[in-house]
C-alpha atoms as a PDB file:
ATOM      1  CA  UNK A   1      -2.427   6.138  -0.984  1.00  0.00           C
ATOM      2  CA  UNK A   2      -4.339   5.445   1.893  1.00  0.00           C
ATOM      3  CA  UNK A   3      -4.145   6.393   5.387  1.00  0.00           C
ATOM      4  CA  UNK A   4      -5.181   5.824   8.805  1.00  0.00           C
ATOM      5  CA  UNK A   5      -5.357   8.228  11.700  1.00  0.00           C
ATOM      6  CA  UNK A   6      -3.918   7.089  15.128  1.00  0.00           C
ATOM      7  CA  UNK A   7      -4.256   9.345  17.822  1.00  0.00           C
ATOM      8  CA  UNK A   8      -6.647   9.756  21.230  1.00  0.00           C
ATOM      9  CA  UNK A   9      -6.935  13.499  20.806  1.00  0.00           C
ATOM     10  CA  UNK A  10      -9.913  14.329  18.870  1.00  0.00           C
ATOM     11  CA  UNK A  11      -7.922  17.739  17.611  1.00  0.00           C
ATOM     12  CA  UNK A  12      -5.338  16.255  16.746  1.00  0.00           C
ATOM     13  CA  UNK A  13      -6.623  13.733  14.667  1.00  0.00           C
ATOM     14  CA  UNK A  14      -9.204  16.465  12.864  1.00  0.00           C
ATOM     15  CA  UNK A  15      -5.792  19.047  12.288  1.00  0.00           C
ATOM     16  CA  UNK A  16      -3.384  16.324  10.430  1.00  0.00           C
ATOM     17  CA  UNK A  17      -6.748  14.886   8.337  1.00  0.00           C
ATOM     18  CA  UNK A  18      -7.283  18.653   7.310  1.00  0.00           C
ATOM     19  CA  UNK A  19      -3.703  18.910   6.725  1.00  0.00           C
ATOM     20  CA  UNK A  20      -3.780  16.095   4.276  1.00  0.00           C
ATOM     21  CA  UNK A  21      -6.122  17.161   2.411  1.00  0.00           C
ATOM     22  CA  UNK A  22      -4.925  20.250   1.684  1.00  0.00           C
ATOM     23  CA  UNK A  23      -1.607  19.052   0.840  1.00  0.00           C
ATOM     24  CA  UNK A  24      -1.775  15.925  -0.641  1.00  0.00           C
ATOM     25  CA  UNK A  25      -4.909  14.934  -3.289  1.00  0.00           C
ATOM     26  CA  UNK A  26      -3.673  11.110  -3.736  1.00  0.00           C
ATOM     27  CA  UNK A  27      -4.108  10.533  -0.094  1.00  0.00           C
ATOM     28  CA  UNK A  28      -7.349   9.109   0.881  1.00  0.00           C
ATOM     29  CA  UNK A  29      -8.327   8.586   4.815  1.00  0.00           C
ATOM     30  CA  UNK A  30      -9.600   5.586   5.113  1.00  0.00           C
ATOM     31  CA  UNK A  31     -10.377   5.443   9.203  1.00  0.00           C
ATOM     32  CA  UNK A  32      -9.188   6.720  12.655  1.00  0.00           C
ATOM     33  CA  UNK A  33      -8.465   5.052  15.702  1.00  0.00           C
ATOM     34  CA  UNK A  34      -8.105   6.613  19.115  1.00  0.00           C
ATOM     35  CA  UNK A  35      -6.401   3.618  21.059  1.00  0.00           C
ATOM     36  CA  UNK A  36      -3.559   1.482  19.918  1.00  0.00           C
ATOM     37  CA  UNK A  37      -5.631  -1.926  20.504  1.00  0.00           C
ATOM     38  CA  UNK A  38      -8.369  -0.418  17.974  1.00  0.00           C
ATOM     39  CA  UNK A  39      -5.340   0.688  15.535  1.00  0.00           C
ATOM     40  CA  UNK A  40      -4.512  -2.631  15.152  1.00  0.00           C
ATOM     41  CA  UNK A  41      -7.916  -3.977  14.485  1.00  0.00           C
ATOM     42  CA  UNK A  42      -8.552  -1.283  11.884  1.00  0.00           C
ATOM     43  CA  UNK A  43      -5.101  -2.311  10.000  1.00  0.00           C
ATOM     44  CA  UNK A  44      -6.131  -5.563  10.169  1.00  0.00           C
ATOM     45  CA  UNK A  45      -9.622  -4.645   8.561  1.00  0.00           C
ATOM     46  CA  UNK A  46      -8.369  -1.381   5.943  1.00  0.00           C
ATOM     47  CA  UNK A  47      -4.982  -2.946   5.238  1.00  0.00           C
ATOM     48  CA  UNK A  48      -3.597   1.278   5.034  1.00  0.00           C
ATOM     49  CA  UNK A  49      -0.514   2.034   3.033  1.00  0.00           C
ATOM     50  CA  UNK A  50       0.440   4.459   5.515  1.00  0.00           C
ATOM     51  CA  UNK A  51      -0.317   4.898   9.413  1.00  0.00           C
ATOM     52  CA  UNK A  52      -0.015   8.042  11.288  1.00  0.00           C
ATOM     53  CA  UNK A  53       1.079   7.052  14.865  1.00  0.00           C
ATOM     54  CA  UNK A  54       1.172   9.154  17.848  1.00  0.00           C
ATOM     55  CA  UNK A  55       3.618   7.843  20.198  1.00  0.00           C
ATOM     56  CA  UNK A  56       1.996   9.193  23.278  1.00  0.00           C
ATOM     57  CA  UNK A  57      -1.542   7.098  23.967  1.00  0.00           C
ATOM     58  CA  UNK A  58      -2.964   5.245  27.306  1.00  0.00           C
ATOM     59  CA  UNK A  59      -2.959   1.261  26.824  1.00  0.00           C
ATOM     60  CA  UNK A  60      -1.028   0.269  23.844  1.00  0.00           C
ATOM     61  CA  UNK A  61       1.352   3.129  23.054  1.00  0.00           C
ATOM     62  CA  UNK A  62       2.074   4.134  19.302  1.00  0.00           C
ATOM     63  CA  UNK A  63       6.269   1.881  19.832  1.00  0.00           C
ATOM     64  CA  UNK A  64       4.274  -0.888  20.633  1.00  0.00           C
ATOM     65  CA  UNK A  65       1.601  -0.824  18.141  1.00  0.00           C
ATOM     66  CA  UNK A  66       4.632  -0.699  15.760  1.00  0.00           C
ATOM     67  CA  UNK A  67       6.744  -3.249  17.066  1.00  0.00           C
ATOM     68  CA  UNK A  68       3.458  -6.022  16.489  1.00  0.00           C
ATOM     69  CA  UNK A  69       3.136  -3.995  13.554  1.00  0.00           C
ATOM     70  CA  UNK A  70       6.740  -5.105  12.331  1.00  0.00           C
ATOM     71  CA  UNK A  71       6.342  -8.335  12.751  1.00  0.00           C
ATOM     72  CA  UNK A  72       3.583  -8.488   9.752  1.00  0.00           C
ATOM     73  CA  UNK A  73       4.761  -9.531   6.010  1.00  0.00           C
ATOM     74  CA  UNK A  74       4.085  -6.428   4.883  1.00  0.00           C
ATOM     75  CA  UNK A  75       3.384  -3.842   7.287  1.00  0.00           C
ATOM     76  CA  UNK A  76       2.275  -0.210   6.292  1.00  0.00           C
ATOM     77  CA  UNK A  77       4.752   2.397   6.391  1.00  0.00           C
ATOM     78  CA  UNK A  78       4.660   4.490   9.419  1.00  0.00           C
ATOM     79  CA  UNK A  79       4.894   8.405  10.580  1.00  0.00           C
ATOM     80  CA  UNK A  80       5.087   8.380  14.162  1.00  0.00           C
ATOM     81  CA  UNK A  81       3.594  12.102  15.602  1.00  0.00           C
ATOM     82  CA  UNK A  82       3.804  13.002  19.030  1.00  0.00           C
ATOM     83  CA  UNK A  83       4.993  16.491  21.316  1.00  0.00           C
ATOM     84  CA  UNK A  84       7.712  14.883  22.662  1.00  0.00           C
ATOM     85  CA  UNK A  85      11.356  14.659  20.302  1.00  0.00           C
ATOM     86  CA  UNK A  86      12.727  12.486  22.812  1.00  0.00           C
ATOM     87  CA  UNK A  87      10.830   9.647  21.370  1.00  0.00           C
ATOM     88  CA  UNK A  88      12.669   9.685  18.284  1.00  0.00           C
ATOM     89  CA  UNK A  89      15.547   7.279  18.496  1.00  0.00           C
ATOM     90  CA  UNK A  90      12.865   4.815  19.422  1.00  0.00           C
ATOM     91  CA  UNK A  91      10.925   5.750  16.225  1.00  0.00           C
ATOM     92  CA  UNK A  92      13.971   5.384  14.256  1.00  0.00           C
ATOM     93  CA  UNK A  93      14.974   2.325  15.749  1.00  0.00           C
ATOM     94  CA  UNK A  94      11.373   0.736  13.998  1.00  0.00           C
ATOM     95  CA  UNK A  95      12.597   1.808  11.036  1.00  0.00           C
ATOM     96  CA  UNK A  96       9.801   4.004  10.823  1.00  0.00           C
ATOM     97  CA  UNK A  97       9.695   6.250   7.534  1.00  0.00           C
ATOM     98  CA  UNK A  98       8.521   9.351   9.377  1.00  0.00           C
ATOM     99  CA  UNK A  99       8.605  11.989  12.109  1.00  0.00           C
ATOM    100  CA  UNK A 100       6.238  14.454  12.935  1.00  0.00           C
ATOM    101  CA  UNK A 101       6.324  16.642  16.438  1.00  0.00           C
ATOM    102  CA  UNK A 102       3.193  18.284  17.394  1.00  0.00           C
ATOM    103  CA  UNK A 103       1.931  20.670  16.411  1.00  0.00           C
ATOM    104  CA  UNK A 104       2.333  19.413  12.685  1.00  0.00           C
ATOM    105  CA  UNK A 105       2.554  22.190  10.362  1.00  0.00           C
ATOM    106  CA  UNK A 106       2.243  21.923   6.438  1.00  0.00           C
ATOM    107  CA  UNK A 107       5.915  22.278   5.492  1.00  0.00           C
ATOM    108  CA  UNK A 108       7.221  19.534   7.774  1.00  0.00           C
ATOM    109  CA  UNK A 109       4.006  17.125   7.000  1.00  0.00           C
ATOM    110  CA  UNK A 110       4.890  17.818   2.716  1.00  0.00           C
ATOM    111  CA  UNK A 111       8.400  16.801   4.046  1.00  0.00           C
ATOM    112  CA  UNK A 112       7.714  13.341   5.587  1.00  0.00           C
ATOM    113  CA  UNK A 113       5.055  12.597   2.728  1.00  0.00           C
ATOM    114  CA  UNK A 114       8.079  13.352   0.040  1.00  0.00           C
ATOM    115  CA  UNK A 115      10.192  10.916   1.466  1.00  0.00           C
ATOM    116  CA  UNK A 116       7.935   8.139   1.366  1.00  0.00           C
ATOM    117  CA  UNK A 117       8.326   8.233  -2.163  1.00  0.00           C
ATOM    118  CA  UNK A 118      12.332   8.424  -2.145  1.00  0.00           C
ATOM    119  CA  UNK A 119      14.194   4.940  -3.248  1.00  0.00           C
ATOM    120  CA  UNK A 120      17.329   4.074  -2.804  1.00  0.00           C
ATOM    121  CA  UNK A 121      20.398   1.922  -4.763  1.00  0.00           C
ATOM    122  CA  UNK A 122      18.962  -1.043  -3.263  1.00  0.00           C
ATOM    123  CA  UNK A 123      15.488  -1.038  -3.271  1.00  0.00           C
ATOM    124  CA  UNK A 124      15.931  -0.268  -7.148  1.00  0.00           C
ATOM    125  CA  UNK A 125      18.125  -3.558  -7.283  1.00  0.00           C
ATOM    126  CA  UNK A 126      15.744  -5.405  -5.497  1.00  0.00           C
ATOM    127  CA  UNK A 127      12.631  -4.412  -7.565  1.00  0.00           C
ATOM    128  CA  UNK A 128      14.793  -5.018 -10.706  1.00  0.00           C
ATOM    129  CA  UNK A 129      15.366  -8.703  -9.593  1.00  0.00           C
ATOM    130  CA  UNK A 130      12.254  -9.990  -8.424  1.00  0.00           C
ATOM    131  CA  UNK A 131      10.657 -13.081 -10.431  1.00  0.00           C
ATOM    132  CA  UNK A 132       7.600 -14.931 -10.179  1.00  0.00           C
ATOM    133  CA  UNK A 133       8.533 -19.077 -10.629  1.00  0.00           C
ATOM    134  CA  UNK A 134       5.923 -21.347 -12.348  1.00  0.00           C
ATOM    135  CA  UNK A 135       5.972 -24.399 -14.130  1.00  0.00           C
ATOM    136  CA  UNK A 136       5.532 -25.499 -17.688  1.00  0.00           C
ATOM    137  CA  UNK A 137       5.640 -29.181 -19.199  1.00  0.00           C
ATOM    138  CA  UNK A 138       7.918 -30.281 -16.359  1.00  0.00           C
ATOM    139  CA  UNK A 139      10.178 -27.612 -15.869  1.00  0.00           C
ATOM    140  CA  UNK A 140      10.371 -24.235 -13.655  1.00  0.00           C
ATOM    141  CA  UNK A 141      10.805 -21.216 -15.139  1.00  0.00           C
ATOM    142  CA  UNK A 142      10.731 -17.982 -13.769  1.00  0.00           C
ATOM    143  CA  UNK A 143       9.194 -14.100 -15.013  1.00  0.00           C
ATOM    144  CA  UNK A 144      10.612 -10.763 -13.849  1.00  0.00           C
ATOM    145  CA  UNK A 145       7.480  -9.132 -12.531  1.00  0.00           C
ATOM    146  CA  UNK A 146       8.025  -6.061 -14.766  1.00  0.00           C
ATOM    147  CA  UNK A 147       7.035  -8.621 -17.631  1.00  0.00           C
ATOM    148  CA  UNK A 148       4.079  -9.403 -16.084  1.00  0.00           C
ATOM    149  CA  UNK A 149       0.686  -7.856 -17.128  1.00  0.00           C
ATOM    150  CA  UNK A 150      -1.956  -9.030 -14.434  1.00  0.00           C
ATOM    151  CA  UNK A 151      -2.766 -12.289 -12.164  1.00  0.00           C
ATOM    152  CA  UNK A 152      -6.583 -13.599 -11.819  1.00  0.00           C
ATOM    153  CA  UNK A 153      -7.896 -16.126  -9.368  1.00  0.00           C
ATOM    154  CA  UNK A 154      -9.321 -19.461 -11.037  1.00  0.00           C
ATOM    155  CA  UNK A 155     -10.615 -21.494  -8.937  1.00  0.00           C
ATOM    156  CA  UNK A 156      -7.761 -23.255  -7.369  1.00  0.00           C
ATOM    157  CA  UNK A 157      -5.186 -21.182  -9.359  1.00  0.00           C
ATOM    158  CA  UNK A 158      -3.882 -18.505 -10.628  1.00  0.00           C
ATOM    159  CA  UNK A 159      -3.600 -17.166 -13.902  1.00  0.00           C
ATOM    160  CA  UNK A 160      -0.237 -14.865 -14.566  1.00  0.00           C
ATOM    161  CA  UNK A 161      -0.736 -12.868 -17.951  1.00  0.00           C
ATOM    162  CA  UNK A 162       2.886 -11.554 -19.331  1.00  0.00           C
ATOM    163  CA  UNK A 163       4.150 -10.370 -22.603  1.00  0.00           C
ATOM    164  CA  UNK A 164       5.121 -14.116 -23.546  1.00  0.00           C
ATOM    165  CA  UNK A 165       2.043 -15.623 -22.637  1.00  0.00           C
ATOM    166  CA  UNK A 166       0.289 -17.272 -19.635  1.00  0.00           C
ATOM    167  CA  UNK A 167       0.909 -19.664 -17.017  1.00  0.00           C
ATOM    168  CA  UNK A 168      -0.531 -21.431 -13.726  1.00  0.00           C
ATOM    169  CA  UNK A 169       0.406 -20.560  -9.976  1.00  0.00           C
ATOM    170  CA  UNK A 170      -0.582 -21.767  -6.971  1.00  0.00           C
ATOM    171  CA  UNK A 171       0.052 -18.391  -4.738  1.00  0.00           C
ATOM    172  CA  UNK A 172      -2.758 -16.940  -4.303  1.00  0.00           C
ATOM    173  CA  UNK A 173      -3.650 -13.057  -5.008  1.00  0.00           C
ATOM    174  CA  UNK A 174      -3.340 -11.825  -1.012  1.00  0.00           C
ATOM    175  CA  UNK A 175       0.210 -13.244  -1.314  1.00  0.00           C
ATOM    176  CA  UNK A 176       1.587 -12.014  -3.992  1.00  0.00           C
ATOM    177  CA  UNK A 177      -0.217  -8.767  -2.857  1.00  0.00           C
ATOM    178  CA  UNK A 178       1.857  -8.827   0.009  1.00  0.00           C
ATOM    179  CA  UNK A 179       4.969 -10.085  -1.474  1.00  0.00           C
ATOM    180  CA  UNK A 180       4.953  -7.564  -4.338  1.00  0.00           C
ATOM    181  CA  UNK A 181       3.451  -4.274  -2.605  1.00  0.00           C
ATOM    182  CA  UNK A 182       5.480  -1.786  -4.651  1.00  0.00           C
ATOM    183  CA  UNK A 183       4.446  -3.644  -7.825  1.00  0.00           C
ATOM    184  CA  UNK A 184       0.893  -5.148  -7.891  1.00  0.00           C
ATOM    185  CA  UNK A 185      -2.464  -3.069  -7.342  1.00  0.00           C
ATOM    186  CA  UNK A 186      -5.818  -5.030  -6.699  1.00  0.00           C
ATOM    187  CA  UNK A 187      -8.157  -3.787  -9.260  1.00  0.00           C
ATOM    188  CA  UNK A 188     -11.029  -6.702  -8.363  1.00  0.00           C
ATOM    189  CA  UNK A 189     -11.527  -9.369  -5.758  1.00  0.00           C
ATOM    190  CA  UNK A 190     -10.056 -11.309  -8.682  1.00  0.00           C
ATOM    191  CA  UNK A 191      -7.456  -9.603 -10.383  1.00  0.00           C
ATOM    192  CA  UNK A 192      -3.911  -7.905  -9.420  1.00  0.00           C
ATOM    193  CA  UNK A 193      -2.424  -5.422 -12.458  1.00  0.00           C
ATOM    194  CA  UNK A 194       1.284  -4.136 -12.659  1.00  0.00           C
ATOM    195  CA  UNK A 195       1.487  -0.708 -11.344  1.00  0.00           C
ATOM    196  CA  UNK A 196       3.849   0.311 -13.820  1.00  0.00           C
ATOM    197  CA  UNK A 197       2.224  -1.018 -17.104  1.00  0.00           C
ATOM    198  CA  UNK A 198      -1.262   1.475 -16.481  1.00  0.00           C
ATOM    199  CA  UNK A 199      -1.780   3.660 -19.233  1.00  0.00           C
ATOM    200  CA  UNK A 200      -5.553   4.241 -18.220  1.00  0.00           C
ATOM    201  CA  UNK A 201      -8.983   3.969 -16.715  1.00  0.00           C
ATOM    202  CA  UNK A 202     -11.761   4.320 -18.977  1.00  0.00           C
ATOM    203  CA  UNK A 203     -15.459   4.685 -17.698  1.00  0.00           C
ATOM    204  CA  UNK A 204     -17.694   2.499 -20.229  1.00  0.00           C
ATOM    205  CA  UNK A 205     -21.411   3.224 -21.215  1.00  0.00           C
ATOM    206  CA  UNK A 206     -22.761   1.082 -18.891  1.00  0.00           C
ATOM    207  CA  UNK A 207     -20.957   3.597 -15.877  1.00  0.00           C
ATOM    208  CA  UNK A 208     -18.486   0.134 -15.310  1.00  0.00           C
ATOM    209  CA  UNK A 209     -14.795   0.712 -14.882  1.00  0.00           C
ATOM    210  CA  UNK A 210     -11.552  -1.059 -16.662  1.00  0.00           C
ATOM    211  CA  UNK A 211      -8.137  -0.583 -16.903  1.00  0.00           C
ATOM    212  CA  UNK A 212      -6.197  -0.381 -19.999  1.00  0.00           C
ATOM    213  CA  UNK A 213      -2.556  -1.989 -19.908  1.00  0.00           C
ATOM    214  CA  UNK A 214       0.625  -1.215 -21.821  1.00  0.00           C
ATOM    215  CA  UNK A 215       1.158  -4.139 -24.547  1.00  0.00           C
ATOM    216  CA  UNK A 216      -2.017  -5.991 -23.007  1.00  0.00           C
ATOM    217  CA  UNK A 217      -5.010  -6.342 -25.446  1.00  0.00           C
ATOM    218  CA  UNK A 218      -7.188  -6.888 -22.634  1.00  0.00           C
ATOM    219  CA  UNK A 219      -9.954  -4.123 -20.751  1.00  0.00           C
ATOM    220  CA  UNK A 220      -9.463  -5.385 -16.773  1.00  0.00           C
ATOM    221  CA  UNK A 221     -12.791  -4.821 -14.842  1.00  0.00           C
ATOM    222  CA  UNK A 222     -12.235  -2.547 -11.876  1.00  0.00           C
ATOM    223  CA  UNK A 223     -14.966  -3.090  -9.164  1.00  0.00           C
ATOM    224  CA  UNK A 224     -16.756  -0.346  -7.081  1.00  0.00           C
ATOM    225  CA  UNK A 225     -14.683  -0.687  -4.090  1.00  0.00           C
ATOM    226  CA  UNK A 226     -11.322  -1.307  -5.370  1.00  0.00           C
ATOM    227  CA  UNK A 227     -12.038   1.890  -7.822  1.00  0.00           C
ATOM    228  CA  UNK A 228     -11.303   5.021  -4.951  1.00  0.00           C
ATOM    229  CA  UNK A 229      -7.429   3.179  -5.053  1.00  0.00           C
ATOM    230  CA  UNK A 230      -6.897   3.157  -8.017  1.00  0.00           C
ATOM    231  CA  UNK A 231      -7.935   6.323  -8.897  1.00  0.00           C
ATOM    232  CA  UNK A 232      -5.503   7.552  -6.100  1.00  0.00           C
ATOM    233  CA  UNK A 233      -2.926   5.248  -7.528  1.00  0.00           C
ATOM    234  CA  UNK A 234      -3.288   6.968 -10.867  1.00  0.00           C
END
């Protein structure tokens, strides 16, 4: 998973990366940002899974950040931390999946991270119902994206690989990377994979990466800088 920092105080921001790293291996710090203005250029850039927010900053605040935040496809999930519990109903109000209050001990930081991971009756039904459309010799059909293997860019396409075969699409990879967030991990500038259908990464001879997929007879390339991700997604 990984994570950016938000917070002015220096400290601060050194404690909760510390924190992280002694409590969670899969999480991997991608930046820090001191100012809400530079938090939102650094999303932007890093794309994080998860944000760490404090509330309490000059300029842009940590409520607004979220609320432009919000209004994204597919924002990143985020833990709002600040010293003052009276900002809470406004965190919960952004649906935010966290709440931290300074200063952020390990318990209540192994706390916020576990729910993250918690899903509920209908996020289950949703994932179970989600379909990719394409078209074959005239007529639309549709895939359940548990069926599908992997997409890859061609040219002006894009290849979807399931356990019946292959078709076109004209989506391209950032959108169904933002559509399917909870299914799809980039692997390549190229190529998405199904979460779920990783058995493994092998390291070849030549020090090059590749996935192997469940009930897929093909070795997926994995470049250098999509490689720290998956290895935290493993």
């Amino acid at each position: 998973m990984n994570v950016l920092i938000v917070d002015d105080e220096p400290l601060a921001r050194a404690r909760l990366k510390r924190l992280l790293g002694q409590s969670h291996t899969s999480i991997h710090v991608q930046g820090e940002a001191d100012n809400g203005n530079d938090a939102l250029m650094k999303i932007e850039e890093l794309q994080p899974d998860l944000v760490f927010l404090d509330v309490d900053m000059p300029g842009l605040n940590g409520i607004e950040v979220a609320n432009q935040l919000n209004g994204l496809a597919v924002p990143p999930a985020i833990i709002f931390i600040t010293a003052h519990p009276e900002h809470a109903l406004d965190a919960l109000q952004l649906n935010a999946a966290g709440y931290l209050v300074k200063p952020i001990s390990v318990k209540s930081l192994q706390h916020a991270l576990q729910q993250l991971g918690r899903l509920n009756r209908v996020h289950l039904q949703q994932q179970h119902t989600e379909k990719v459309t394409y078209q074959l010799a005239g007529t639309i059909r549709s895939i359940e994206i548990e069926s599908i293997f992997y997409f890859n860019a061609e040219e002006k396409y894009t290849k979807v690989v399931f356990d019946q075969g292959e078709a076109l699409i004209e989506d391209s990879l950032k959108h169904l990377e933002m559509q399917y967030p909870h299914h799809l991990l980039r692997i390549h500038r190229h190529t998405l994979v199904n979460k779920n259908k990783i058995i493994a990464l092998h390291t070849l001879k030549n020090h090059q990466h590749v996935i192997e997929l469940q009930g897929c007879s093909a070795f997926l390339a994995v470049s250098r800088r999509a490689l720290k991700s998956v290895k935290s997604e493993l």
